[in-house]
Protein backbone atom coordinates (compact mmCIF):
# COMPACT_ATOMS: atom_id res chain seq x y z
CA UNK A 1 76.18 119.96 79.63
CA UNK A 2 76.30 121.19 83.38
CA UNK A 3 77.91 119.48 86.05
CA UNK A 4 77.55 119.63 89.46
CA UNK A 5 79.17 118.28 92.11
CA UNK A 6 78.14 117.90 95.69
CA UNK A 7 80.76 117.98 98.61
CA UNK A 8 79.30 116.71 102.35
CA UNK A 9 81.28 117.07 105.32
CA UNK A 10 82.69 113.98 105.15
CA UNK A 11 84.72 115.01 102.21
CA UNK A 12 87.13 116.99 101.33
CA UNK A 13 88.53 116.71 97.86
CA UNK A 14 85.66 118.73 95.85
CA UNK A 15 88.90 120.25 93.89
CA UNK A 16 89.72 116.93 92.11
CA UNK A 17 86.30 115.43 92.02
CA UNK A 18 84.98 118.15 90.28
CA UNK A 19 88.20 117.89 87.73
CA UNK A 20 87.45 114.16 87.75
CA UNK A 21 83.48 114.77 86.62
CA UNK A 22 85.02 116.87 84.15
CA UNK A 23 87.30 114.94 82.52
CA UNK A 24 85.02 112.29 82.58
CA UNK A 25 82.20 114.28 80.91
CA UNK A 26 84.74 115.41 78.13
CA UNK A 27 85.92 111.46 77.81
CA UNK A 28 82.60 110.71 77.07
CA UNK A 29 81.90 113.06 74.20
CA UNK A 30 80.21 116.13 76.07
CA UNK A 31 81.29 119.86 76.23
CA UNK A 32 81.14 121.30 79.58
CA UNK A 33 79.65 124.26 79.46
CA UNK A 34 78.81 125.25 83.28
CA UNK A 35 79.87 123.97 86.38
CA UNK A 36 78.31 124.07 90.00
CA UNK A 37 79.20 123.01 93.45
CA UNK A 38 77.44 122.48 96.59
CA UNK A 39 78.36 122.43 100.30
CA UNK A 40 75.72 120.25 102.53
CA UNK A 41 76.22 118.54 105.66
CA UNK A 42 74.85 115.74 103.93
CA UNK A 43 72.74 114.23 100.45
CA UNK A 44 69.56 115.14 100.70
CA UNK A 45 67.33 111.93 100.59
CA UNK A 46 64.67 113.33 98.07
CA UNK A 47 66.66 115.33 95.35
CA UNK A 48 70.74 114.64 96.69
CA UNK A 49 71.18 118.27 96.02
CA UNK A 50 68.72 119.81 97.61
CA UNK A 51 65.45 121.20 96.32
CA UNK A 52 66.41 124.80 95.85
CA UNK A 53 69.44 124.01 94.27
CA UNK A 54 67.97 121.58 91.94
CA UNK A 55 65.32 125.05 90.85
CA UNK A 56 68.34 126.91 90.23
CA UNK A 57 70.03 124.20 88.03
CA UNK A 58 66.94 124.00 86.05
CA UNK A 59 66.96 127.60 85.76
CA UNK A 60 70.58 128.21 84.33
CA UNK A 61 69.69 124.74 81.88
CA UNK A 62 66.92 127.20 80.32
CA UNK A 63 69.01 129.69 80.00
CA UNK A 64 72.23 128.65 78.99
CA UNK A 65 70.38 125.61 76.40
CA UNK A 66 72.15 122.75 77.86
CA UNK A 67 70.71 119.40 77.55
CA UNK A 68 72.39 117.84 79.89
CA UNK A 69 72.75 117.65 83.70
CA UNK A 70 75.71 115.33 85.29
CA UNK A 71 75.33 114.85 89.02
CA UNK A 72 78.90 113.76 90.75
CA UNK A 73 77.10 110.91 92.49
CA UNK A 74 75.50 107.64 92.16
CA UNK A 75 71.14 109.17 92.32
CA UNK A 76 68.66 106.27 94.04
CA UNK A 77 65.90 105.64 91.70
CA UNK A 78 63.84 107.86 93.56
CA UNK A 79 66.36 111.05 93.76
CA UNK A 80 66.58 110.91 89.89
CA UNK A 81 63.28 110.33 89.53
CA UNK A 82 62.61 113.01 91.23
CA UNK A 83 65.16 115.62 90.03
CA UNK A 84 63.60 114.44 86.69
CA UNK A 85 60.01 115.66 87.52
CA UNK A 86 61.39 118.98 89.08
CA UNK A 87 63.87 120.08 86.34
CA UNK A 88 62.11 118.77 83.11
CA UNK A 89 65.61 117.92 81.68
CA UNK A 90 67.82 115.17 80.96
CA UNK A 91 69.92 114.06 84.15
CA UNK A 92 72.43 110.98 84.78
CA UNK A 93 74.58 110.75 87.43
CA UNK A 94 78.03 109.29 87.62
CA UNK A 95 77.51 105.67 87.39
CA UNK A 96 75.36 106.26 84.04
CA UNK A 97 78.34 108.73 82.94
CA UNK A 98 81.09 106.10 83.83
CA UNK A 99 78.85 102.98 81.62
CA UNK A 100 78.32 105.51 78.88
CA UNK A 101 81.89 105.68 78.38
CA UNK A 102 82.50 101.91 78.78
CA UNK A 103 79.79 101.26 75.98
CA UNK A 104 81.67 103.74 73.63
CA UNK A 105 85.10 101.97 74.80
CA UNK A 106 84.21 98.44 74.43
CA UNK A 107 85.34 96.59 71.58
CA UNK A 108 85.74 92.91 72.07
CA UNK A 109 82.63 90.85 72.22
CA UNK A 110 83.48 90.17 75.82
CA UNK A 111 84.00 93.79 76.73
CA UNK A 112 80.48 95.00 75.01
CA UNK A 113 78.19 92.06 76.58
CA UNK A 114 80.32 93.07 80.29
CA UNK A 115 79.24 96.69 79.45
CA UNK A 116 75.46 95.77 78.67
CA UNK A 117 75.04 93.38 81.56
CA UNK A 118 76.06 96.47 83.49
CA UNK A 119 73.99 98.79 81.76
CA UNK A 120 70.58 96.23 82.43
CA UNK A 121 71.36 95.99 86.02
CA UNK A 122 71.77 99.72 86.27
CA UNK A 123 68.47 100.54 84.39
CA UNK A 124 66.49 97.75 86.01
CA UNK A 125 65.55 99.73 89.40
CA UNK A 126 65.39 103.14 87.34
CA UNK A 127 62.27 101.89 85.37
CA UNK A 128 59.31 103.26 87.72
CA UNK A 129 57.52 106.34 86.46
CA UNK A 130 60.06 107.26 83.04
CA UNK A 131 58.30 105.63 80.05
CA UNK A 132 60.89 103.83 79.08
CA UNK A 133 61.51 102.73 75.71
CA UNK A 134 63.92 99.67 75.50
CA UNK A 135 63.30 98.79 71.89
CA UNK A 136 67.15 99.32 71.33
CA UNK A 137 67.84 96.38 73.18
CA UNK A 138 67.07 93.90 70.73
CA UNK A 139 64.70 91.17 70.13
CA UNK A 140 60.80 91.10 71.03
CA UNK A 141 58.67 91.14 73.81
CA UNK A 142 56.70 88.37 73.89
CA UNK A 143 52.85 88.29 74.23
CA UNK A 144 51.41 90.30 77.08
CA UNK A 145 49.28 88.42 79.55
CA UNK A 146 45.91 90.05 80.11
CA UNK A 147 46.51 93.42 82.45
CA UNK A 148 50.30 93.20 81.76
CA UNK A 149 51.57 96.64 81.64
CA UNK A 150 54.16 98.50 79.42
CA UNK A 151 56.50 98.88 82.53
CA UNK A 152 56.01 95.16 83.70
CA UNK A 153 56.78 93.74 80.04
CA UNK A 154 59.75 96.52 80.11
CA UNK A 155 60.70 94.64 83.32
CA UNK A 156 60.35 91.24 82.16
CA UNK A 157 62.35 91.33 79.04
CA UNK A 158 65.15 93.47 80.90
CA UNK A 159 65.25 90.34 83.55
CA UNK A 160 65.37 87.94 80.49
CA UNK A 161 68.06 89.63 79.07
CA UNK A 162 70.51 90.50 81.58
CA UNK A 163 69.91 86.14 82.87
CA UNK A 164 71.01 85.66 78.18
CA UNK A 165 73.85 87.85 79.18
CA UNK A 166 75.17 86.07 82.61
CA UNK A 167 75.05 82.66 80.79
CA UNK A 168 77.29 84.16 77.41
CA UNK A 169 79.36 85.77 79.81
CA UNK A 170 79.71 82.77 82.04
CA UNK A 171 80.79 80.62 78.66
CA UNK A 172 83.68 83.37 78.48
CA UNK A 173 84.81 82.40 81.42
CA UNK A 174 85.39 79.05 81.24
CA UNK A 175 86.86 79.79 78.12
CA UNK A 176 89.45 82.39 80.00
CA UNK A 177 89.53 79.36 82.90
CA UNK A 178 91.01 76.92 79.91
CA UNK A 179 93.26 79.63 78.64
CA UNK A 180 94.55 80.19 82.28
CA UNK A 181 95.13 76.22 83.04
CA UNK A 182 96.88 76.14 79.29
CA UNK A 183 99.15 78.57 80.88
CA UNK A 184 99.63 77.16 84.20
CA UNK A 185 100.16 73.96 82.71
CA UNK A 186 103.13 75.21 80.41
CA UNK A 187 104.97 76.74 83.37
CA UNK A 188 103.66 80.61 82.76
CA UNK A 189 103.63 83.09 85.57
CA UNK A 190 101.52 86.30 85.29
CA UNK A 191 102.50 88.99 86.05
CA UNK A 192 98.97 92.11 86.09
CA UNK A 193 99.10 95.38 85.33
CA UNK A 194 96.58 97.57 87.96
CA UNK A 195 96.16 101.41 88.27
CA UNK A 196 94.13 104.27 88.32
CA UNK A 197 92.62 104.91 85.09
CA UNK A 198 95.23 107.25 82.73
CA UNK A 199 97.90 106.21 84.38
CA UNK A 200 99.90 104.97 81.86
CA UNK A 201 99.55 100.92 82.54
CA UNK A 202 99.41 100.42 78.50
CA UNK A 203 101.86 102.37 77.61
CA UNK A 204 104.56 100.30 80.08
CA UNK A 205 102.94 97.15 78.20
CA UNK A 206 103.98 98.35 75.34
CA UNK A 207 107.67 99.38 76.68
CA UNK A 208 108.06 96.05 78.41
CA UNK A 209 106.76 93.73 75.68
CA UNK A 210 107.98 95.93 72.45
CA UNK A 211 104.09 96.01 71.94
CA UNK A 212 102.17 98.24 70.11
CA UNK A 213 98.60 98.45 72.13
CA UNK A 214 96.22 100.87 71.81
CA UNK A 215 97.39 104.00 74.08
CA UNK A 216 95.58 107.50 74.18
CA UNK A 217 95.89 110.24 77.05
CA UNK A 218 92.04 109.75 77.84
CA UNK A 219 90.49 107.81 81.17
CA UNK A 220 89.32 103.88 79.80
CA UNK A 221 91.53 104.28 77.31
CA UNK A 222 91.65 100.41 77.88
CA UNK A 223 88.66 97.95 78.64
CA UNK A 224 89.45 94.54 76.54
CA UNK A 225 92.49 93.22 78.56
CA UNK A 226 95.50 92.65 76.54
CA UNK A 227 98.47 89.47 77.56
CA UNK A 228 101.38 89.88 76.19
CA UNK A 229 105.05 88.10 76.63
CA UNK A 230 106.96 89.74 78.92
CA UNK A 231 110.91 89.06 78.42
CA UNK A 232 112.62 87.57 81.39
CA UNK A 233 116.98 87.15 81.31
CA UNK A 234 116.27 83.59 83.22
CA UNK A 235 114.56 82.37 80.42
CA UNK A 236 111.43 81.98 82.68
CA UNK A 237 108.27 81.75 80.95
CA UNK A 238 106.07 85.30 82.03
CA UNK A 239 103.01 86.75 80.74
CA UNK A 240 102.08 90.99 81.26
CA UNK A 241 98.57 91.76 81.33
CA UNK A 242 96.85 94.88 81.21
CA UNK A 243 93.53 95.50 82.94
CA UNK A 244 90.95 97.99 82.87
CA UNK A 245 91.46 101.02 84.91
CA UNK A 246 90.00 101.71 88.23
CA UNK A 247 88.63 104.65 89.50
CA UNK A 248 87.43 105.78 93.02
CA UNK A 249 84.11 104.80 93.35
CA UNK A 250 84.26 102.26 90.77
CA UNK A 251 80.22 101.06 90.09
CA UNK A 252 79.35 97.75 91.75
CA UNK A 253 77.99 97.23 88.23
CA UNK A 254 80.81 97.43 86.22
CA UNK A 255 82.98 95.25 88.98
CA UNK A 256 80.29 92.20 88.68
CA UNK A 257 79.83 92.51 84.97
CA UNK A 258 83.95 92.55 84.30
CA UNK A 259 84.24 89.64 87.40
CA UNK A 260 85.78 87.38 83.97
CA UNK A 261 87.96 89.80 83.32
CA UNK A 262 89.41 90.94 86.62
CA UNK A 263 89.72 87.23 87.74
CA UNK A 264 93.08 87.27 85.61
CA UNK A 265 94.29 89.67 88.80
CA UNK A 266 93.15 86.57 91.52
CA UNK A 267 95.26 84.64 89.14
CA UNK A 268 98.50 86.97 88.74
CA UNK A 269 101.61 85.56 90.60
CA UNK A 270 102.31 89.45 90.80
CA UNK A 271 100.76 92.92 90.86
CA UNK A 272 102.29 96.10 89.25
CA UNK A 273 100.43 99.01 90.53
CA UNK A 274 100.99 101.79 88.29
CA UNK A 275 100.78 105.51 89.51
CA UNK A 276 101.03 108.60 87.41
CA UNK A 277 103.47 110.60 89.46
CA UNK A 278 101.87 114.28 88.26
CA UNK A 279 98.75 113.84 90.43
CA UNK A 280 98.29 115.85 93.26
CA UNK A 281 96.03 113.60 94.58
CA UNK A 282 98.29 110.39 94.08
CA UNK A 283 97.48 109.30 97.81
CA UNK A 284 94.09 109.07 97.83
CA UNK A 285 94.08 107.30 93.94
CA UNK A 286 96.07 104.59 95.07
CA UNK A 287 94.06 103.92 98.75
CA UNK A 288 91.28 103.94 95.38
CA UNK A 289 92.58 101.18 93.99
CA UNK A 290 93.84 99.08 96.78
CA UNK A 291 90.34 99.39 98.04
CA UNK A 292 89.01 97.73 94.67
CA UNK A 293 91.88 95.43 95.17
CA UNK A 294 90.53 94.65 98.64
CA UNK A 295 87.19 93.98 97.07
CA UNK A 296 88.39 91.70 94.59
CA UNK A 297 90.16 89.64 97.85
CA UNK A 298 93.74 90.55 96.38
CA UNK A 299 95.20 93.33 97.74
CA UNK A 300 97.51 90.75 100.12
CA UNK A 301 99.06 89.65 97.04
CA UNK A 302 102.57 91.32 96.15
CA UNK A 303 103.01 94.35 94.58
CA UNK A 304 105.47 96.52 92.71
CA UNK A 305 104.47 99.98 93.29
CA UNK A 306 105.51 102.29 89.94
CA UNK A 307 105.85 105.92 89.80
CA UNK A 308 105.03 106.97 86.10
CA UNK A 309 105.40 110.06 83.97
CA UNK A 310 108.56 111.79 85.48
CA UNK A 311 109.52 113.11 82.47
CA UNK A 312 106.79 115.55 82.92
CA UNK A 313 108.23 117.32 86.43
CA UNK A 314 111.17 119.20 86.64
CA UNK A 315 114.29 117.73 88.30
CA UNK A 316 113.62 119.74 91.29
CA UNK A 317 110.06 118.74 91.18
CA UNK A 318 111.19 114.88 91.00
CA UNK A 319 113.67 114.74 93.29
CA UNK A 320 111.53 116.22 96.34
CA UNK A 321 108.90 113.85 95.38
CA UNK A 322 111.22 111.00 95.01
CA UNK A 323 112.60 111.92 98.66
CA UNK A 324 109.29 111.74 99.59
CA UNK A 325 107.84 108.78 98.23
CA UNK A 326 110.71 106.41 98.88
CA UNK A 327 109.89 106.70 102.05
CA UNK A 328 106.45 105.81 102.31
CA UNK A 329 107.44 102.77 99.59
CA UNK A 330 110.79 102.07 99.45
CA UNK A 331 110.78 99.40 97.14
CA UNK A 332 109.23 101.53 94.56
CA UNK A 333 110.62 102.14 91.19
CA UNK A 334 110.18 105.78 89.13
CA UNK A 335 109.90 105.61 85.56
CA UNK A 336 108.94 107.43 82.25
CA UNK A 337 106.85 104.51 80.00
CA UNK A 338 106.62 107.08 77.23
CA UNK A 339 110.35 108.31 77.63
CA UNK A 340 111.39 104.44 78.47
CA UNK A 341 113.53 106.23 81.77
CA UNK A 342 113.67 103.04 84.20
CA UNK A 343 112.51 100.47 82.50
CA UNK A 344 116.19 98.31 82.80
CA UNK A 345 115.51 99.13 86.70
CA UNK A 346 111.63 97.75 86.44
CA UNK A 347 112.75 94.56 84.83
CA UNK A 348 115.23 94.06 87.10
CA UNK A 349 113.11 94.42 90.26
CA UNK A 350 109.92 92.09 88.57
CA UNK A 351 112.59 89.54 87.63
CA UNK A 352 113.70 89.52 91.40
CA UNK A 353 110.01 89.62 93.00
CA UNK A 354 109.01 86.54 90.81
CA UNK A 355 112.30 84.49 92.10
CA UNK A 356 111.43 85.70 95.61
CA UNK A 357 107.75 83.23 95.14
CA UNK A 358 110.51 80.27 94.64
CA UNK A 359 109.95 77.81 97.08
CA UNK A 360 112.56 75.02 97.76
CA UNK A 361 111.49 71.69 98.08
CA UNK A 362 112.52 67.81 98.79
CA UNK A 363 109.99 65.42 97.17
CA UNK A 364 110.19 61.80 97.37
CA UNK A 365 108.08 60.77 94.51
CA UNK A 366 107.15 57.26 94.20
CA UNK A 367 108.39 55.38 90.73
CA UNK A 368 104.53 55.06 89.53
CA UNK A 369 103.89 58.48 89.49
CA UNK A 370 107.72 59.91 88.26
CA UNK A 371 106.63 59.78 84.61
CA UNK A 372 104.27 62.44 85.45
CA UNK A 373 106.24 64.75 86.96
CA UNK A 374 108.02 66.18 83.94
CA UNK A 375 106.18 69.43 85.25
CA UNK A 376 109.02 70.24 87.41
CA UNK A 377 111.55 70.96 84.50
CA UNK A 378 108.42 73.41 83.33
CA UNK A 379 107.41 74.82 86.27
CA UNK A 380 110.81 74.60 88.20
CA UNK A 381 114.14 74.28 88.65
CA UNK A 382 115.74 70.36 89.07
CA UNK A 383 118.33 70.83 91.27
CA UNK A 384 119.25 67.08 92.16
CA UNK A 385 117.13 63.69 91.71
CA UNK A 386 118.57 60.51 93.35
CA UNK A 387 116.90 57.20 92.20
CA UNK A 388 116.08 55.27 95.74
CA UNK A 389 114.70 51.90 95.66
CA UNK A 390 111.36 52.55 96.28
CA UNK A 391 111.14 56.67 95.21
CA UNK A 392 112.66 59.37 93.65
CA UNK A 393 114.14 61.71 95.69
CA UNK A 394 114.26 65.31 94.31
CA UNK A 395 115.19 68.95 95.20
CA UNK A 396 113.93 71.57 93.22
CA UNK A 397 112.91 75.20 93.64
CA UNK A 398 109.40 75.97 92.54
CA UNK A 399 106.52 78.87 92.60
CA UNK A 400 104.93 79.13 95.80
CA UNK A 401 101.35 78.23 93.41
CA UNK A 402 103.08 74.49 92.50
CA UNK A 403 104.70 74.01 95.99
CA UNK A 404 101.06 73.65 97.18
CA UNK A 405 100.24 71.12 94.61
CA UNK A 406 103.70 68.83 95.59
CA UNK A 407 103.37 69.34 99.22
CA UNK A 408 101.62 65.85 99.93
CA UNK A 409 105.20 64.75 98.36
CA UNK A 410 107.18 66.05 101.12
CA UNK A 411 106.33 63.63 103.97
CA UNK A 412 104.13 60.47 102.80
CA UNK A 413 107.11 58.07 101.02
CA UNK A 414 109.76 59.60 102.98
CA UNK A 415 108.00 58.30 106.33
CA UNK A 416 107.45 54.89 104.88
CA UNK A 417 111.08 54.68 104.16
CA UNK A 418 112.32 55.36 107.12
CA UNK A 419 110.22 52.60 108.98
């Protein structure tokens, strides 16, 4: 395959997006054979890349036998379609590249109907004018009405599909909704794993838990999310969970179809945002992902930020970037998951960012609802109860997420008490 990647003047990282289409390319199965960059002041509406350079991509696909061409960009349904009739060849763009690898990636039922619904709503606009055939998507068309074309029945069952898809996907999540009540109930916190894809978010599961899930020095490495128990000296009840990877530009596809899956983040009582330390574009990967954070309506929500892989810089290496980054997150914690190198320091600083939700309270519970409230030894800590004659009167230090739930306890008996 070729790739090519475009750089407008609004950018300037074509080094590491070209790397990143690379990778990518290689992720999903393909051998780079050629790559090409542009300079424009900006995408061309027609083609993206320009007419002449489209010619001369065709050209070198002749001549060099590749079947492929990857564009590092998301193509409107008219720019492929276009690009299609001009070069002759195969093209996909990013997006397509990005739910290719998903689909190869996906194992869980979950995680494959996610990847299809994304797939259908990707293909649905990119029907017009490309003959496609859709037979691989299961199941048969129906009767055509009278004048019904090929693309229109193409259409139709597409539609039908991705609506089959939203409804299975919808019964997941009430599924993952009981699971997370289950948990809530019981006194969990959760505590979610987030990161720029590669970056080494499994393999810290696996160091923290004494897991042993899936790992592999390859972007998506992980799509089906993993929970595992995560060790606490308290004795608190916590929950680790691993999440797919982000990436810059992450499809608006793939973030609706995973919405089940990434609601366990809305849910998380804390964020680890894991950073592979060897990038030279760490910066810009982790504005990435708290932009997809901001999209989900979480990135207010706290956040350990963790520097991984320093076993692979030198000590002088690791010590100027240590200077450095401290200071832009000085609460940050440097680690080798691989090497386990600051892992005692990690647990030590989640352990102390989950007591810092506590929340103490004073309740004054009346006697017909008391039996009820054996929640507080789950969820809590009982720090003194004194039996009153018409209440209970307790103080007790719980998460911020139950405080909300007792706070019509705080005032109601204690003002009829006092009158």
């Amino acid at each position: 395959m070729i790739i090519v990647d475009l750089q407008t003047q609004e950018e300037d990282n074509q080094s590491s997006s070209m790397e990143e289409i690379k990778l990518l390319a290689e992720t999903a199965g393909g051998k780079v054979i050629a790559e090409a960059q542009q300079k424009r002041e900006k995408i061309d509406p027609a083609y993206y890349i320009g007419k002449g350079k489209a010619l001369e991509l065709g050209t070198a696909m002749d001549e060099m036998a590749a079947d492929l061409l990857v564009i590092n960009g998301e193509l409107s349904p008219t720019q492929l379609r276009n690009l299609e009739n001009l070069i002759g060849g195969k093209i996909i763009d990013r997006t397509a590249l990005i739910l290719d690898i998903f689909a190869r990636r996906a194992l869980s039922r979950q995680g494959r109907l996610q990847v299809e619904l994304a797939q259908l709503n990707y293909l649905l606009p990119r029907l017009t004018g490309r003959g496609v055939q859709l037979s691989r998507l299961g199941g048969g068309i129906g009767t055509r009405g009278p004048g019904e074309t090929k693309l229109e029945v193409d259409r139709r069952r597409i539609k039908k599909k991705i609506s089959s898809l939203k409804k299975e996907i919808n019964e997941i999540r009430k599924h993952r909704d009981l699971h997370r009540k289950s948990r809530r109930d019981k006194g969990y916190l959760l505590v979610a794993l987030v990161g720029y894809t590669n970056a080494g978010k499994s393999t810290l599961l696996n160091a923290l838990t004494n897991s042993q899930v899936f790992t592999e020095n390859k972007l998506f490495a992980t799509l089906d999310p993993a929970v595992r128990e995560l060790p606490q000296e308290s004795g608190e009840n916590v929950l680790l969970s691993d999440t797919v990877g982000f990436i810059k530009d992450l499809p608006p596809q793939l973030i609706e179809a995973f919405s089940a899956t990434l609601e366990e983040l809305q849910e998380a009582d804390l964020l680890l945002h894991v950073v592979d330390i060897t990038s030279p574009e760490l910066g810009k990967l982790m504005s990435s992902v708290n932009e997809i954070l901001s999209r989900l309506g979480i990135d207010e929500k706290q956040q350990v930020v963790i520097f991984n892989k320093i076993d692979a810089l030198s000590n002088k290496e690791f010590a100027a970037l240590e200077q450095k980054l401290r200071r832009g997150y000085p609460s940050s914690v440097f680690i080798s998951a691989e090497k386990m190198l600051g892992i005692t320091e990690l647990q030590e600083k989640i352990e102390s960012n989950l007591k810092s939700n506590e929340i103490r309270m004073k309740l004054f519970i009346p006697y017909d609802r008391w039996p009820s409230f054996h929640r507080l030894y789950e969820k809590g800590r009982v720090l003194k109860i004194e039996y009153q004659e018409q209440y209970v009167q307790v103080e007790a230090e719980v998460k911020e997420k139950f405080a909300k739930e007792l706070s019509s306890f705080e005032k109601g008996p204690q003002k009829s008490a006092q009158t």
